[in-house]
PDB file of N, CA and C in Angstrom:
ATOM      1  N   UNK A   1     173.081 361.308  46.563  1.00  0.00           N
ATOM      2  CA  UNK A   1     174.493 361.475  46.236  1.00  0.00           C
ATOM      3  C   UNK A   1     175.326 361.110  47.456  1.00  0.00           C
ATOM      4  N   UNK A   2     176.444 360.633  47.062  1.00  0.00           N
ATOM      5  CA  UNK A   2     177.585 360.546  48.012  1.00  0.00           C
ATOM      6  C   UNK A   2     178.978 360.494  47.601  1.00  0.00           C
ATOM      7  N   UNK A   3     180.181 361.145  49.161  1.00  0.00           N
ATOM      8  CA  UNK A   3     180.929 361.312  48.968  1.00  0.00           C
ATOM      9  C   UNK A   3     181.834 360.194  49.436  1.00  0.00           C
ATOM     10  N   UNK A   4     183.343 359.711  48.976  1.00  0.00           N
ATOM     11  CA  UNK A   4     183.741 358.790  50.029  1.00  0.00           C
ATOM     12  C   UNK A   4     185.137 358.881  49.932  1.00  0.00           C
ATOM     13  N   UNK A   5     186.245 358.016  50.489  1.00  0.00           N
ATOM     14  CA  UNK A   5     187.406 358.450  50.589  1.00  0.00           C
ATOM     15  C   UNK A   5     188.075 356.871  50.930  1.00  0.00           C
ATOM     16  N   UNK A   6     188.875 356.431  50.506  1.00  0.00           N
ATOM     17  CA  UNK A   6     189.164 355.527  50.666  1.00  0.00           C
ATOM     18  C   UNK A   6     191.014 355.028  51.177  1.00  0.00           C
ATOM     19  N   UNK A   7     191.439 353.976  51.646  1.00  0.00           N
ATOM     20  CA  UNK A   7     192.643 353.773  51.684  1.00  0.00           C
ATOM     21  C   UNK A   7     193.279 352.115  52.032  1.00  0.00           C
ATOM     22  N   UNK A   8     193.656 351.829  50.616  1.00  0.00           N
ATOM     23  CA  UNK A   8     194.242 350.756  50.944  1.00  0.00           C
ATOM     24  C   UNK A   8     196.015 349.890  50.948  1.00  0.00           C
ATOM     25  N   UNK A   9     195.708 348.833  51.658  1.00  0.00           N
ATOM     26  CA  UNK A   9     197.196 348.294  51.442  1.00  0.00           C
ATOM     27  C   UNK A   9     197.289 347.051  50.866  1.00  0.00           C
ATOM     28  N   UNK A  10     198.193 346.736  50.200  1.00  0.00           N
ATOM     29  CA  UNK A  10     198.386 345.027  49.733  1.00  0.00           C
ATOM     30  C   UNK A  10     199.235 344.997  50.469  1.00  0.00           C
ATOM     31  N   UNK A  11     199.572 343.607  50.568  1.00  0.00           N
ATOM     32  CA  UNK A  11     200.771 343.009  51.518  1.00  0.00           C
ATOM     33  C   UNK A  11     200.876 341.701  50.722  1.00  0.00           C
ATOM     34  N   UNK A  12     202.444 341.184  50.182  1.00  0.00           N
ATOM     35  CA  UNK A  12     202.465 340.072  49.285  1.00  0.00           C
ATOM     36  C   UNK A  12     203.324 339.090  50.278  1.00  0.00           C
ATOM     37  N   UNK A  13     202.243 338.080  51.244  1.00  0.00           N
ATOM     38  CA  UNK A  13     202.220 336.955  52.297  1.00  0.00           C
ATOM     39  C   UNK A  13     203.263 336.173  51.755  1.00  0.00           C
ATOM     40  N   UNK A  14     202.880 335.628  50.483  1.00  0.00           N
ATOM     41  CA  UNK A  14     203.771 334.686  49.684  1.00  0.00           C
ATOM     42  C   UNK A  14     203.735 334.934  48.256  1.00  0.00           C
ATOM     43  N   UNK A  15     204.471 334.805  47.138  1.00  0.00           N
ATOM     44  CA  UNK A  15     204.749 334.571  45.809  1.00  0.00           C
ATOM     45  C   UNK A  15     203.408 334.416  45.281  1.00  0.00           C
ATOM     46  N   UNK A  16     202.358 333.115  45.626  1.00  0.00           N
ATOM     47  CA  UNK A  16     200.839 333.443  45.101  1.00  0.00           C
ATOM     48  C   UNK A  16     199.673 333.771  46.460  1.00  0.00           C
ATOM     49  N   UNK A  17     200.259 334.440  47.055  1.00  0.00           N
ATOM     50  CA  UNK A  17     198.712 335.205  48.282  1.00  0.00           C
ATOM     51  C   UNK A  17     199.125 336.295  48.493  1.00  0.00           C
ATOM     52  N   UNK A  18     197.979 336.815  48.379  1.00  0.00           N
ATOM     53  CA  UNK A  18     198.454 338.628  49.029  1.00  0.00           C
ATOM     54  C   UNK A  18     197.453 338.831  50.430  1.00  0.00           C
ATOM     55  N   UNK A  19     197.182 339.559  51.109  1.00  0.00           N
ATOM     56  CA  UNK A  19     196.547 339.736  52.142  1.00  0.00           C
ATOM     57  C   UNK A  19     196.242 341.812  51.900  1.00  0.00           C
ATOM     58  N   UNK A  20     194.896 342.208  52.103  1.00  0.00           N
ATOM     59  CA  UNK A  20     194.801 343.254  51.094  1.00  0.00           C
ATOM     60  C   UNK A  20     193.741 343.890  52.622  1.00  0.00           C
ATOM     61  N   UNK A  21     193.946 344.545  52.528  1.00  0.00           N
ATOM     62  CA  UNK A  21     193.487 345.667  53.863  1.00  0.00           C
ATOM     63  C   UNK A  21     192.860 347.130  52.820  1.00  0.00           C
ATOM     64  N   UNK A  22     191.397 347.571  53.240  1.00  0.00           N
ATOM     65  CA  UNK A  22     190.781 348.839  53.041  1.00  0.00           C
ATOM     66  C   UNK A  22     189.777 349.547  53.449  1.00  0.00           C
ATOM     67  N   UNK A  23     189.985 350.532  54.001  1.00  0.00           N
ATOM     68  CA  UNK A  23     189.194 351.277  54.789  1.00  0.00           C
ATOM     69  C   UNK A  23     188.658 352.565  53.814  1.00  0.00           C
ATOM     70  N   UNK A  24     186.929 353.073  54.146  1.00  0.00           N
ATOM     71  CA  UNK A  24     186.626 353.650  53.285  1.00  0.00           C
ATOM     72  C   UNK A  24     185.651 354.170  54.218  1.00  0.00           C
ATOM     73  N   UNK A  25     186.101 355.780  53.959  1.00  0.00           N
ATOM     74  CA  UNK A  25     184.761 356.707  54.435  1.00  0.00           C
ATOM     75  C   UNK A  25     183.450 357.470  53.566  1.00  0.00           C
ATOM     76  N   UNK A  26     182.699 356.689  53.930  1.00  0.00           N
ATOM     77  CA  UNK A  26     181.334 357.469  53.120  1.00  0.00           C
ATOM     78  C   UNK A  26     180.975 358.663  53.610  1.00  0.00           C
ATOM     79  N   UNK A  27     180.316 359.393  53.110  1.00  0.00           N
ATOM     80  CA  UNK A  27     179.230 360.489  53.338  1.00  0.00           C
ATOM     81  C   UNK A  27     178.581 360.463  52.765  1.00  0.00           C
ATOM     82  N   UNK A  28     177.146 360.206  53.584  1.00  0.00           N
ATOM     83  CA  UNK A  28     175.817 360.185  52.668  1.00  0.00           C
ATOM     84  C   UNK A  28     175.325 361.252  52.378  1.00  0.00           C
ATOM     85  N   UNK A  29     174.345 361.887  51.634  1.00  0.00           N
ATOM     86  CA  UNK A  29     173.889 363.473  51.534  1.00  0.00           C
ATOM     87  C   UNK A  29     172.463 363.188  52.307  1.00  0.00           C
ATOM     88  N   UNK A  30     172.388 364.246  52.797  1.00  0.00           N
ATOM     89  CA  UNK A  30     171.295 364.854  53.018  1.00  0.00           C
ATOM     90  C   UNK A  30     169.831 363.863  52.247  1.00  0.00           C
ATOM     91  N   UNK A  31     168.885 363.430  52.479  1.00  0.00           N
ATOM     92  CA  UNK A  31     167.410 362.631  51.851  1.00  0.00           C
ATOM     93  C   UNK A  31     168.114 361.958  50.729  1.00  0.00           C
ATOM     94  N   UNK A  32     168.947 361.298  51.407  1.00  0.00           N
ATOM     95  CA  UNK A  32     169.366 360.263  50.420  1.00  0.00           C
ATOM     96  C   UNK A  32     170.024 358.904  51.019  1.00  0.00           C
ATOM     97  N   UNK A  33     169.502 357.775  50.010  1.00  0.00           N
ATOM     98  CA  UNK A  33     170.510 356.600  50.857  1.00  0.00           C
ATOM     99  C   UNK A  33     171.660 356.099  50.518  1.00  0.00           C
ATOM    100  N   UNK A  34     172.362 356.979  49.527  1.00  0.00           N
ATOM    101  CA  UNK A  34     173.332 356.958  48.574  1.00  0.00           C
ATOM    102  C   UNK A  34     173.052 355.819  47.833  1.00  0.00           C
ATOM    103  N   UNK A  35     174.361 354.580  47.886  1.00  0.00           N
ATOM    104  CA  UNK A  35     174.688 353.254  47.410  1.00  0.00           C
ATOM    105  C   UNK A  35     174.014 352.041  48.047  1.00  0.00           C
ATOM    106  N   UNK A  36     173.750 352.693  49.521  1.00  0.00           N
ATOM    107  CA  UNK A  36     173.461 351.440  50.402  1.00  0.00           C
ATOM    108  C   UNK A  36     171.897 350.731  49.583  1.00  0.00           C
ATOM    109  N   UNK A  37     172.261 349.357  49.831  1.00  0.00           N
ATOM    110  CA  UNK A  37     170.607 348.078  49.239  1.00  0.00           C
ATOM    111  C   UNK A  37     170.424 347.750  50.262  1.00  0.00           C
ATOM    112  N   UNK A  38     169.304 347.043  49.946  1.00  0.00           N
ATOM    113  CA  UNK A  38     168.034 346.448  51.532  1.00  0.00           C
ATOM    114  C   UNK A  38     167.925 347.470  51.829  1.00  0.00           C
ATOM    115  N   UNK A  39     167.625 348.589  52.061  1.00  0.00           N
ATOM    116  CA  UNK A  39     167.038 349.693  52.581  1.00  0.00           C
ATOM    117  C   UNK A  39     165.717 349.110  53.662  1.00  0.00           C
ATOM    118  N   UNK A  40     165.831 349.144  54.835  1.00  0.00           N
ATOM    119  CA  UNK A  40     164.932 348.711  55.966  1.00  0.00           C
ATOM    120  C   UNK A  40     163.674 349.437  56.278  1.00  0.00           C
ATOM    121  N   UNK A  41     162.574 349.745  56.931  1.00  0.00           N
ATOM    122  CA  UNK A  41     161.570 350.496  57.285  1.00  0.00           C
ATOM    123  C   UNK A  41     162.423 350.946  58.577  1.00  0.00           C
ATOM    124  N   UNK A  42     162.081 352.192  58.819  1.00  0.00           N
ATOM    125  CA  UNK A  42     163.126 352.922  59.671  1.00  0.00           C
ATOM    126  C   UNK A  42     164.556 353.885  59.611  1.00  0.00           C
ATOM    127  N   UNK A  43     164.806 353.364  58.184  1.00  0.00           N
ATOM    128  CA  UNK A  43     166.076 353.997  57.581  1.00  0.00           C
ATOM    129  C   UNK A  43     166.155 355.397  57.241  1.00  0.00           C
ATOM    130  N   UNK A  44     166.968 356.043  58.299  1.00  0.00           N
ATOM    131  CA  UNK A  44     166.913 357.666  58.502  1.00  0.00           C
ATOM    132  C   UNK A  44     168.078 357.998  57.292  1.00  0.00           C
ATOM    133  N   UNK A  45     167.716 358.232  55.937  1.00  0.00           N
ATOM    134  CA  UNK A  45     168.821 359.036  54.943  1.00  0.00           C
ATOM    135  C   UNK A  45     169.609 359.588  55.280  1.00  0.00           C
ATOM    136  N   UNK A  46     170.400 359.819  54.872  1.00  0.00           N
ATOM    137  CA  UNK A  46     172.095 360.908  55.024  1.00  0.00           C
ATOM    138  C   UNK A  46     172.616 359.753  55.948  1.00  0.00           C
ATOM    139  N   UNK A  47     173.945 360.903  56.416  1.00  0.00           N
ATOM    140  CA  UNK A  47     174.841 360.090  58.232  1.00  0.00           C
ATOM    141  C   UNK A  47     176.043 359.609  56.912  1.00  0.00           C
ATOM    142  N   UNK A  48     176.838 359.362  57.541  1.00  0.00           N
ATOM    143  CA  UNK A  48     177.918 359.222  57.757  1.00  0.00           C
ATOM    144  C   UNK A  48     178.167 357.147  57.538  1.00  0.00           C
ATOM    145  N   UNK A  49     178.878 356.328  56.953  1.00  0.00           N
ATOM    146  CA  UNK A  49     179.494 354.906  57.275  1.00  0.00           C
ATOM    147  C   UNK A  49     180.775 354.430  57.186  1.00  0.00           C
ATOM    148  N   UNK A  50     181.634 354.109  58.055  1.00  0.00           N
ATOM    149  CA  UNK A  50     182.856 353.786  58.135  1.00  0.00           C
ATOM    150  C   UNK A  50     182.703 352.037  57.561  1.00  0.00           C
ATOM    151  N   UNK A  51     183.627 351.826  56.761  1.00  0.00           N
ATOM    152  CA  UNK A  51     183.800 350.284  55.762  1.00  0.00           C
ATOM    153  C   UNK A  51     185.175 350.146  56.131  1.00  0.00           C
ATOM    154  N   UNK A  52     185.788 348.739  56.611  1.00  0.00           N
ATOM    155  CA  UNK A  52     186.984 348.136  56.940  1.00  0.00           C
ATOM    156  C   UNK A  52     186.507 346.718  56.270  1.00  0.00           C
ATOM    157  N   UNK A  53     187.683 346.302  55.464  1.00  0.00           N
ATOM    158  CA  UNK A  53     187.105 345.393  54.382  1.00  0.00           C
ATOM    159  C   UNK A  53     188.537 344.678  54.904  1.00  0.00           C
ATOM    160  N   UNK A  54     188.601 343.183  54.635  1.00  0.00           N
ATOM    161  CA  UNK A  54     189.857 342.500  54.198  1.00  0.00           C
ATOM    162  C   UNK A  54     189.858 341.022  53.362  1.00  0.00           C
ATOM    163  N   UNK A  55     191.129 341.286  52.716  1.00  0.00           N
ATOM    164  CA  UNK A  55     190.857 339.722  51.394  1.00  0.00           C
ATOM    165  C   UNK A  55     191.873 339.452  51.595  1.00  0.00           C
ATOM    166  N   UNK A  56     191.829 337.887  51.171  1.00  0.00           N
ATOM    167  CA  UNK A  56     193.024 337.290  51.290  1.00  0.00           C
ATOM    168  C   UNK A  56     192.658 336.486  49.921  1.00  0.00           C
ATOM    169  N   UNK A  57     193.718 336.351  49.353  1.00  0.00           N
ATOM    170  CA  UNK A  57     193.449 336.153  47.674  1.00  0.00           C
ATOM    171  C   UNK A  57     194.740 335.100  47.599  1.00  0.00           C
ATOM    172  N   UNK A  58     194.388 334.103  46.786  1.00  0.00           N
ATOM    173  CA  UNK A  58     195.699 332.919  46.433  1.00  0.00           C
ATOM    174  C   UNK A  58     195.495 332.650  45.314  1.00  0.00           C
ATOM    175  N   UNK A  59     196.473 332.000  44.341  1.00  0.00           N
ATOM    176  CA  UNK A  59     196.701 331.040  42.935  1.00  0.00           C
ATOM    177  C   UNK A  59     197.375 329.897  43.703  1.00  0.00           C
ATOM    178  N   UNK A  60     196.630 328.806  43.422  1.00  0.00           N
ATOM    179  CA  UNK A  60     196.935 327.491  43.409  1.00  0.00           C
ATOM    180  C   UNK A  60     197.025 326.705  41.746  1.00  0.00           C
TER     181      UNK A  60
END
């Protein structure tokens, strides 16, 4: 299981582009790898992941 929290912004650059900003806090639980794939040999379950994402999106 996991918990997370998120926060984002659009920003409208021009008439067709936006520029889109989001930051998102996970919490993993306890013997678990929540959402995360590829799971590696070594991969200690639970902890904590900070996500900073950005898009830039157009219509042509």
């Amino acid at each position: 299981a996991q918990d997370s929290i998120a926060l984002g912004v659009r920003w409208e650059v021009l008439d067709s582009a936006a520029l889109k900003f989001e930051y998102q806090h996970i919490d993993i639980g306890d013997r678990s790898a929540g959402r995360l794939g590829n799971i590696q040999p070594g991969f200690e379950p639970g902890g904590e992941v900070d996500l900073l994402s950005v898009t830039f999106d157009f219509v042509f």
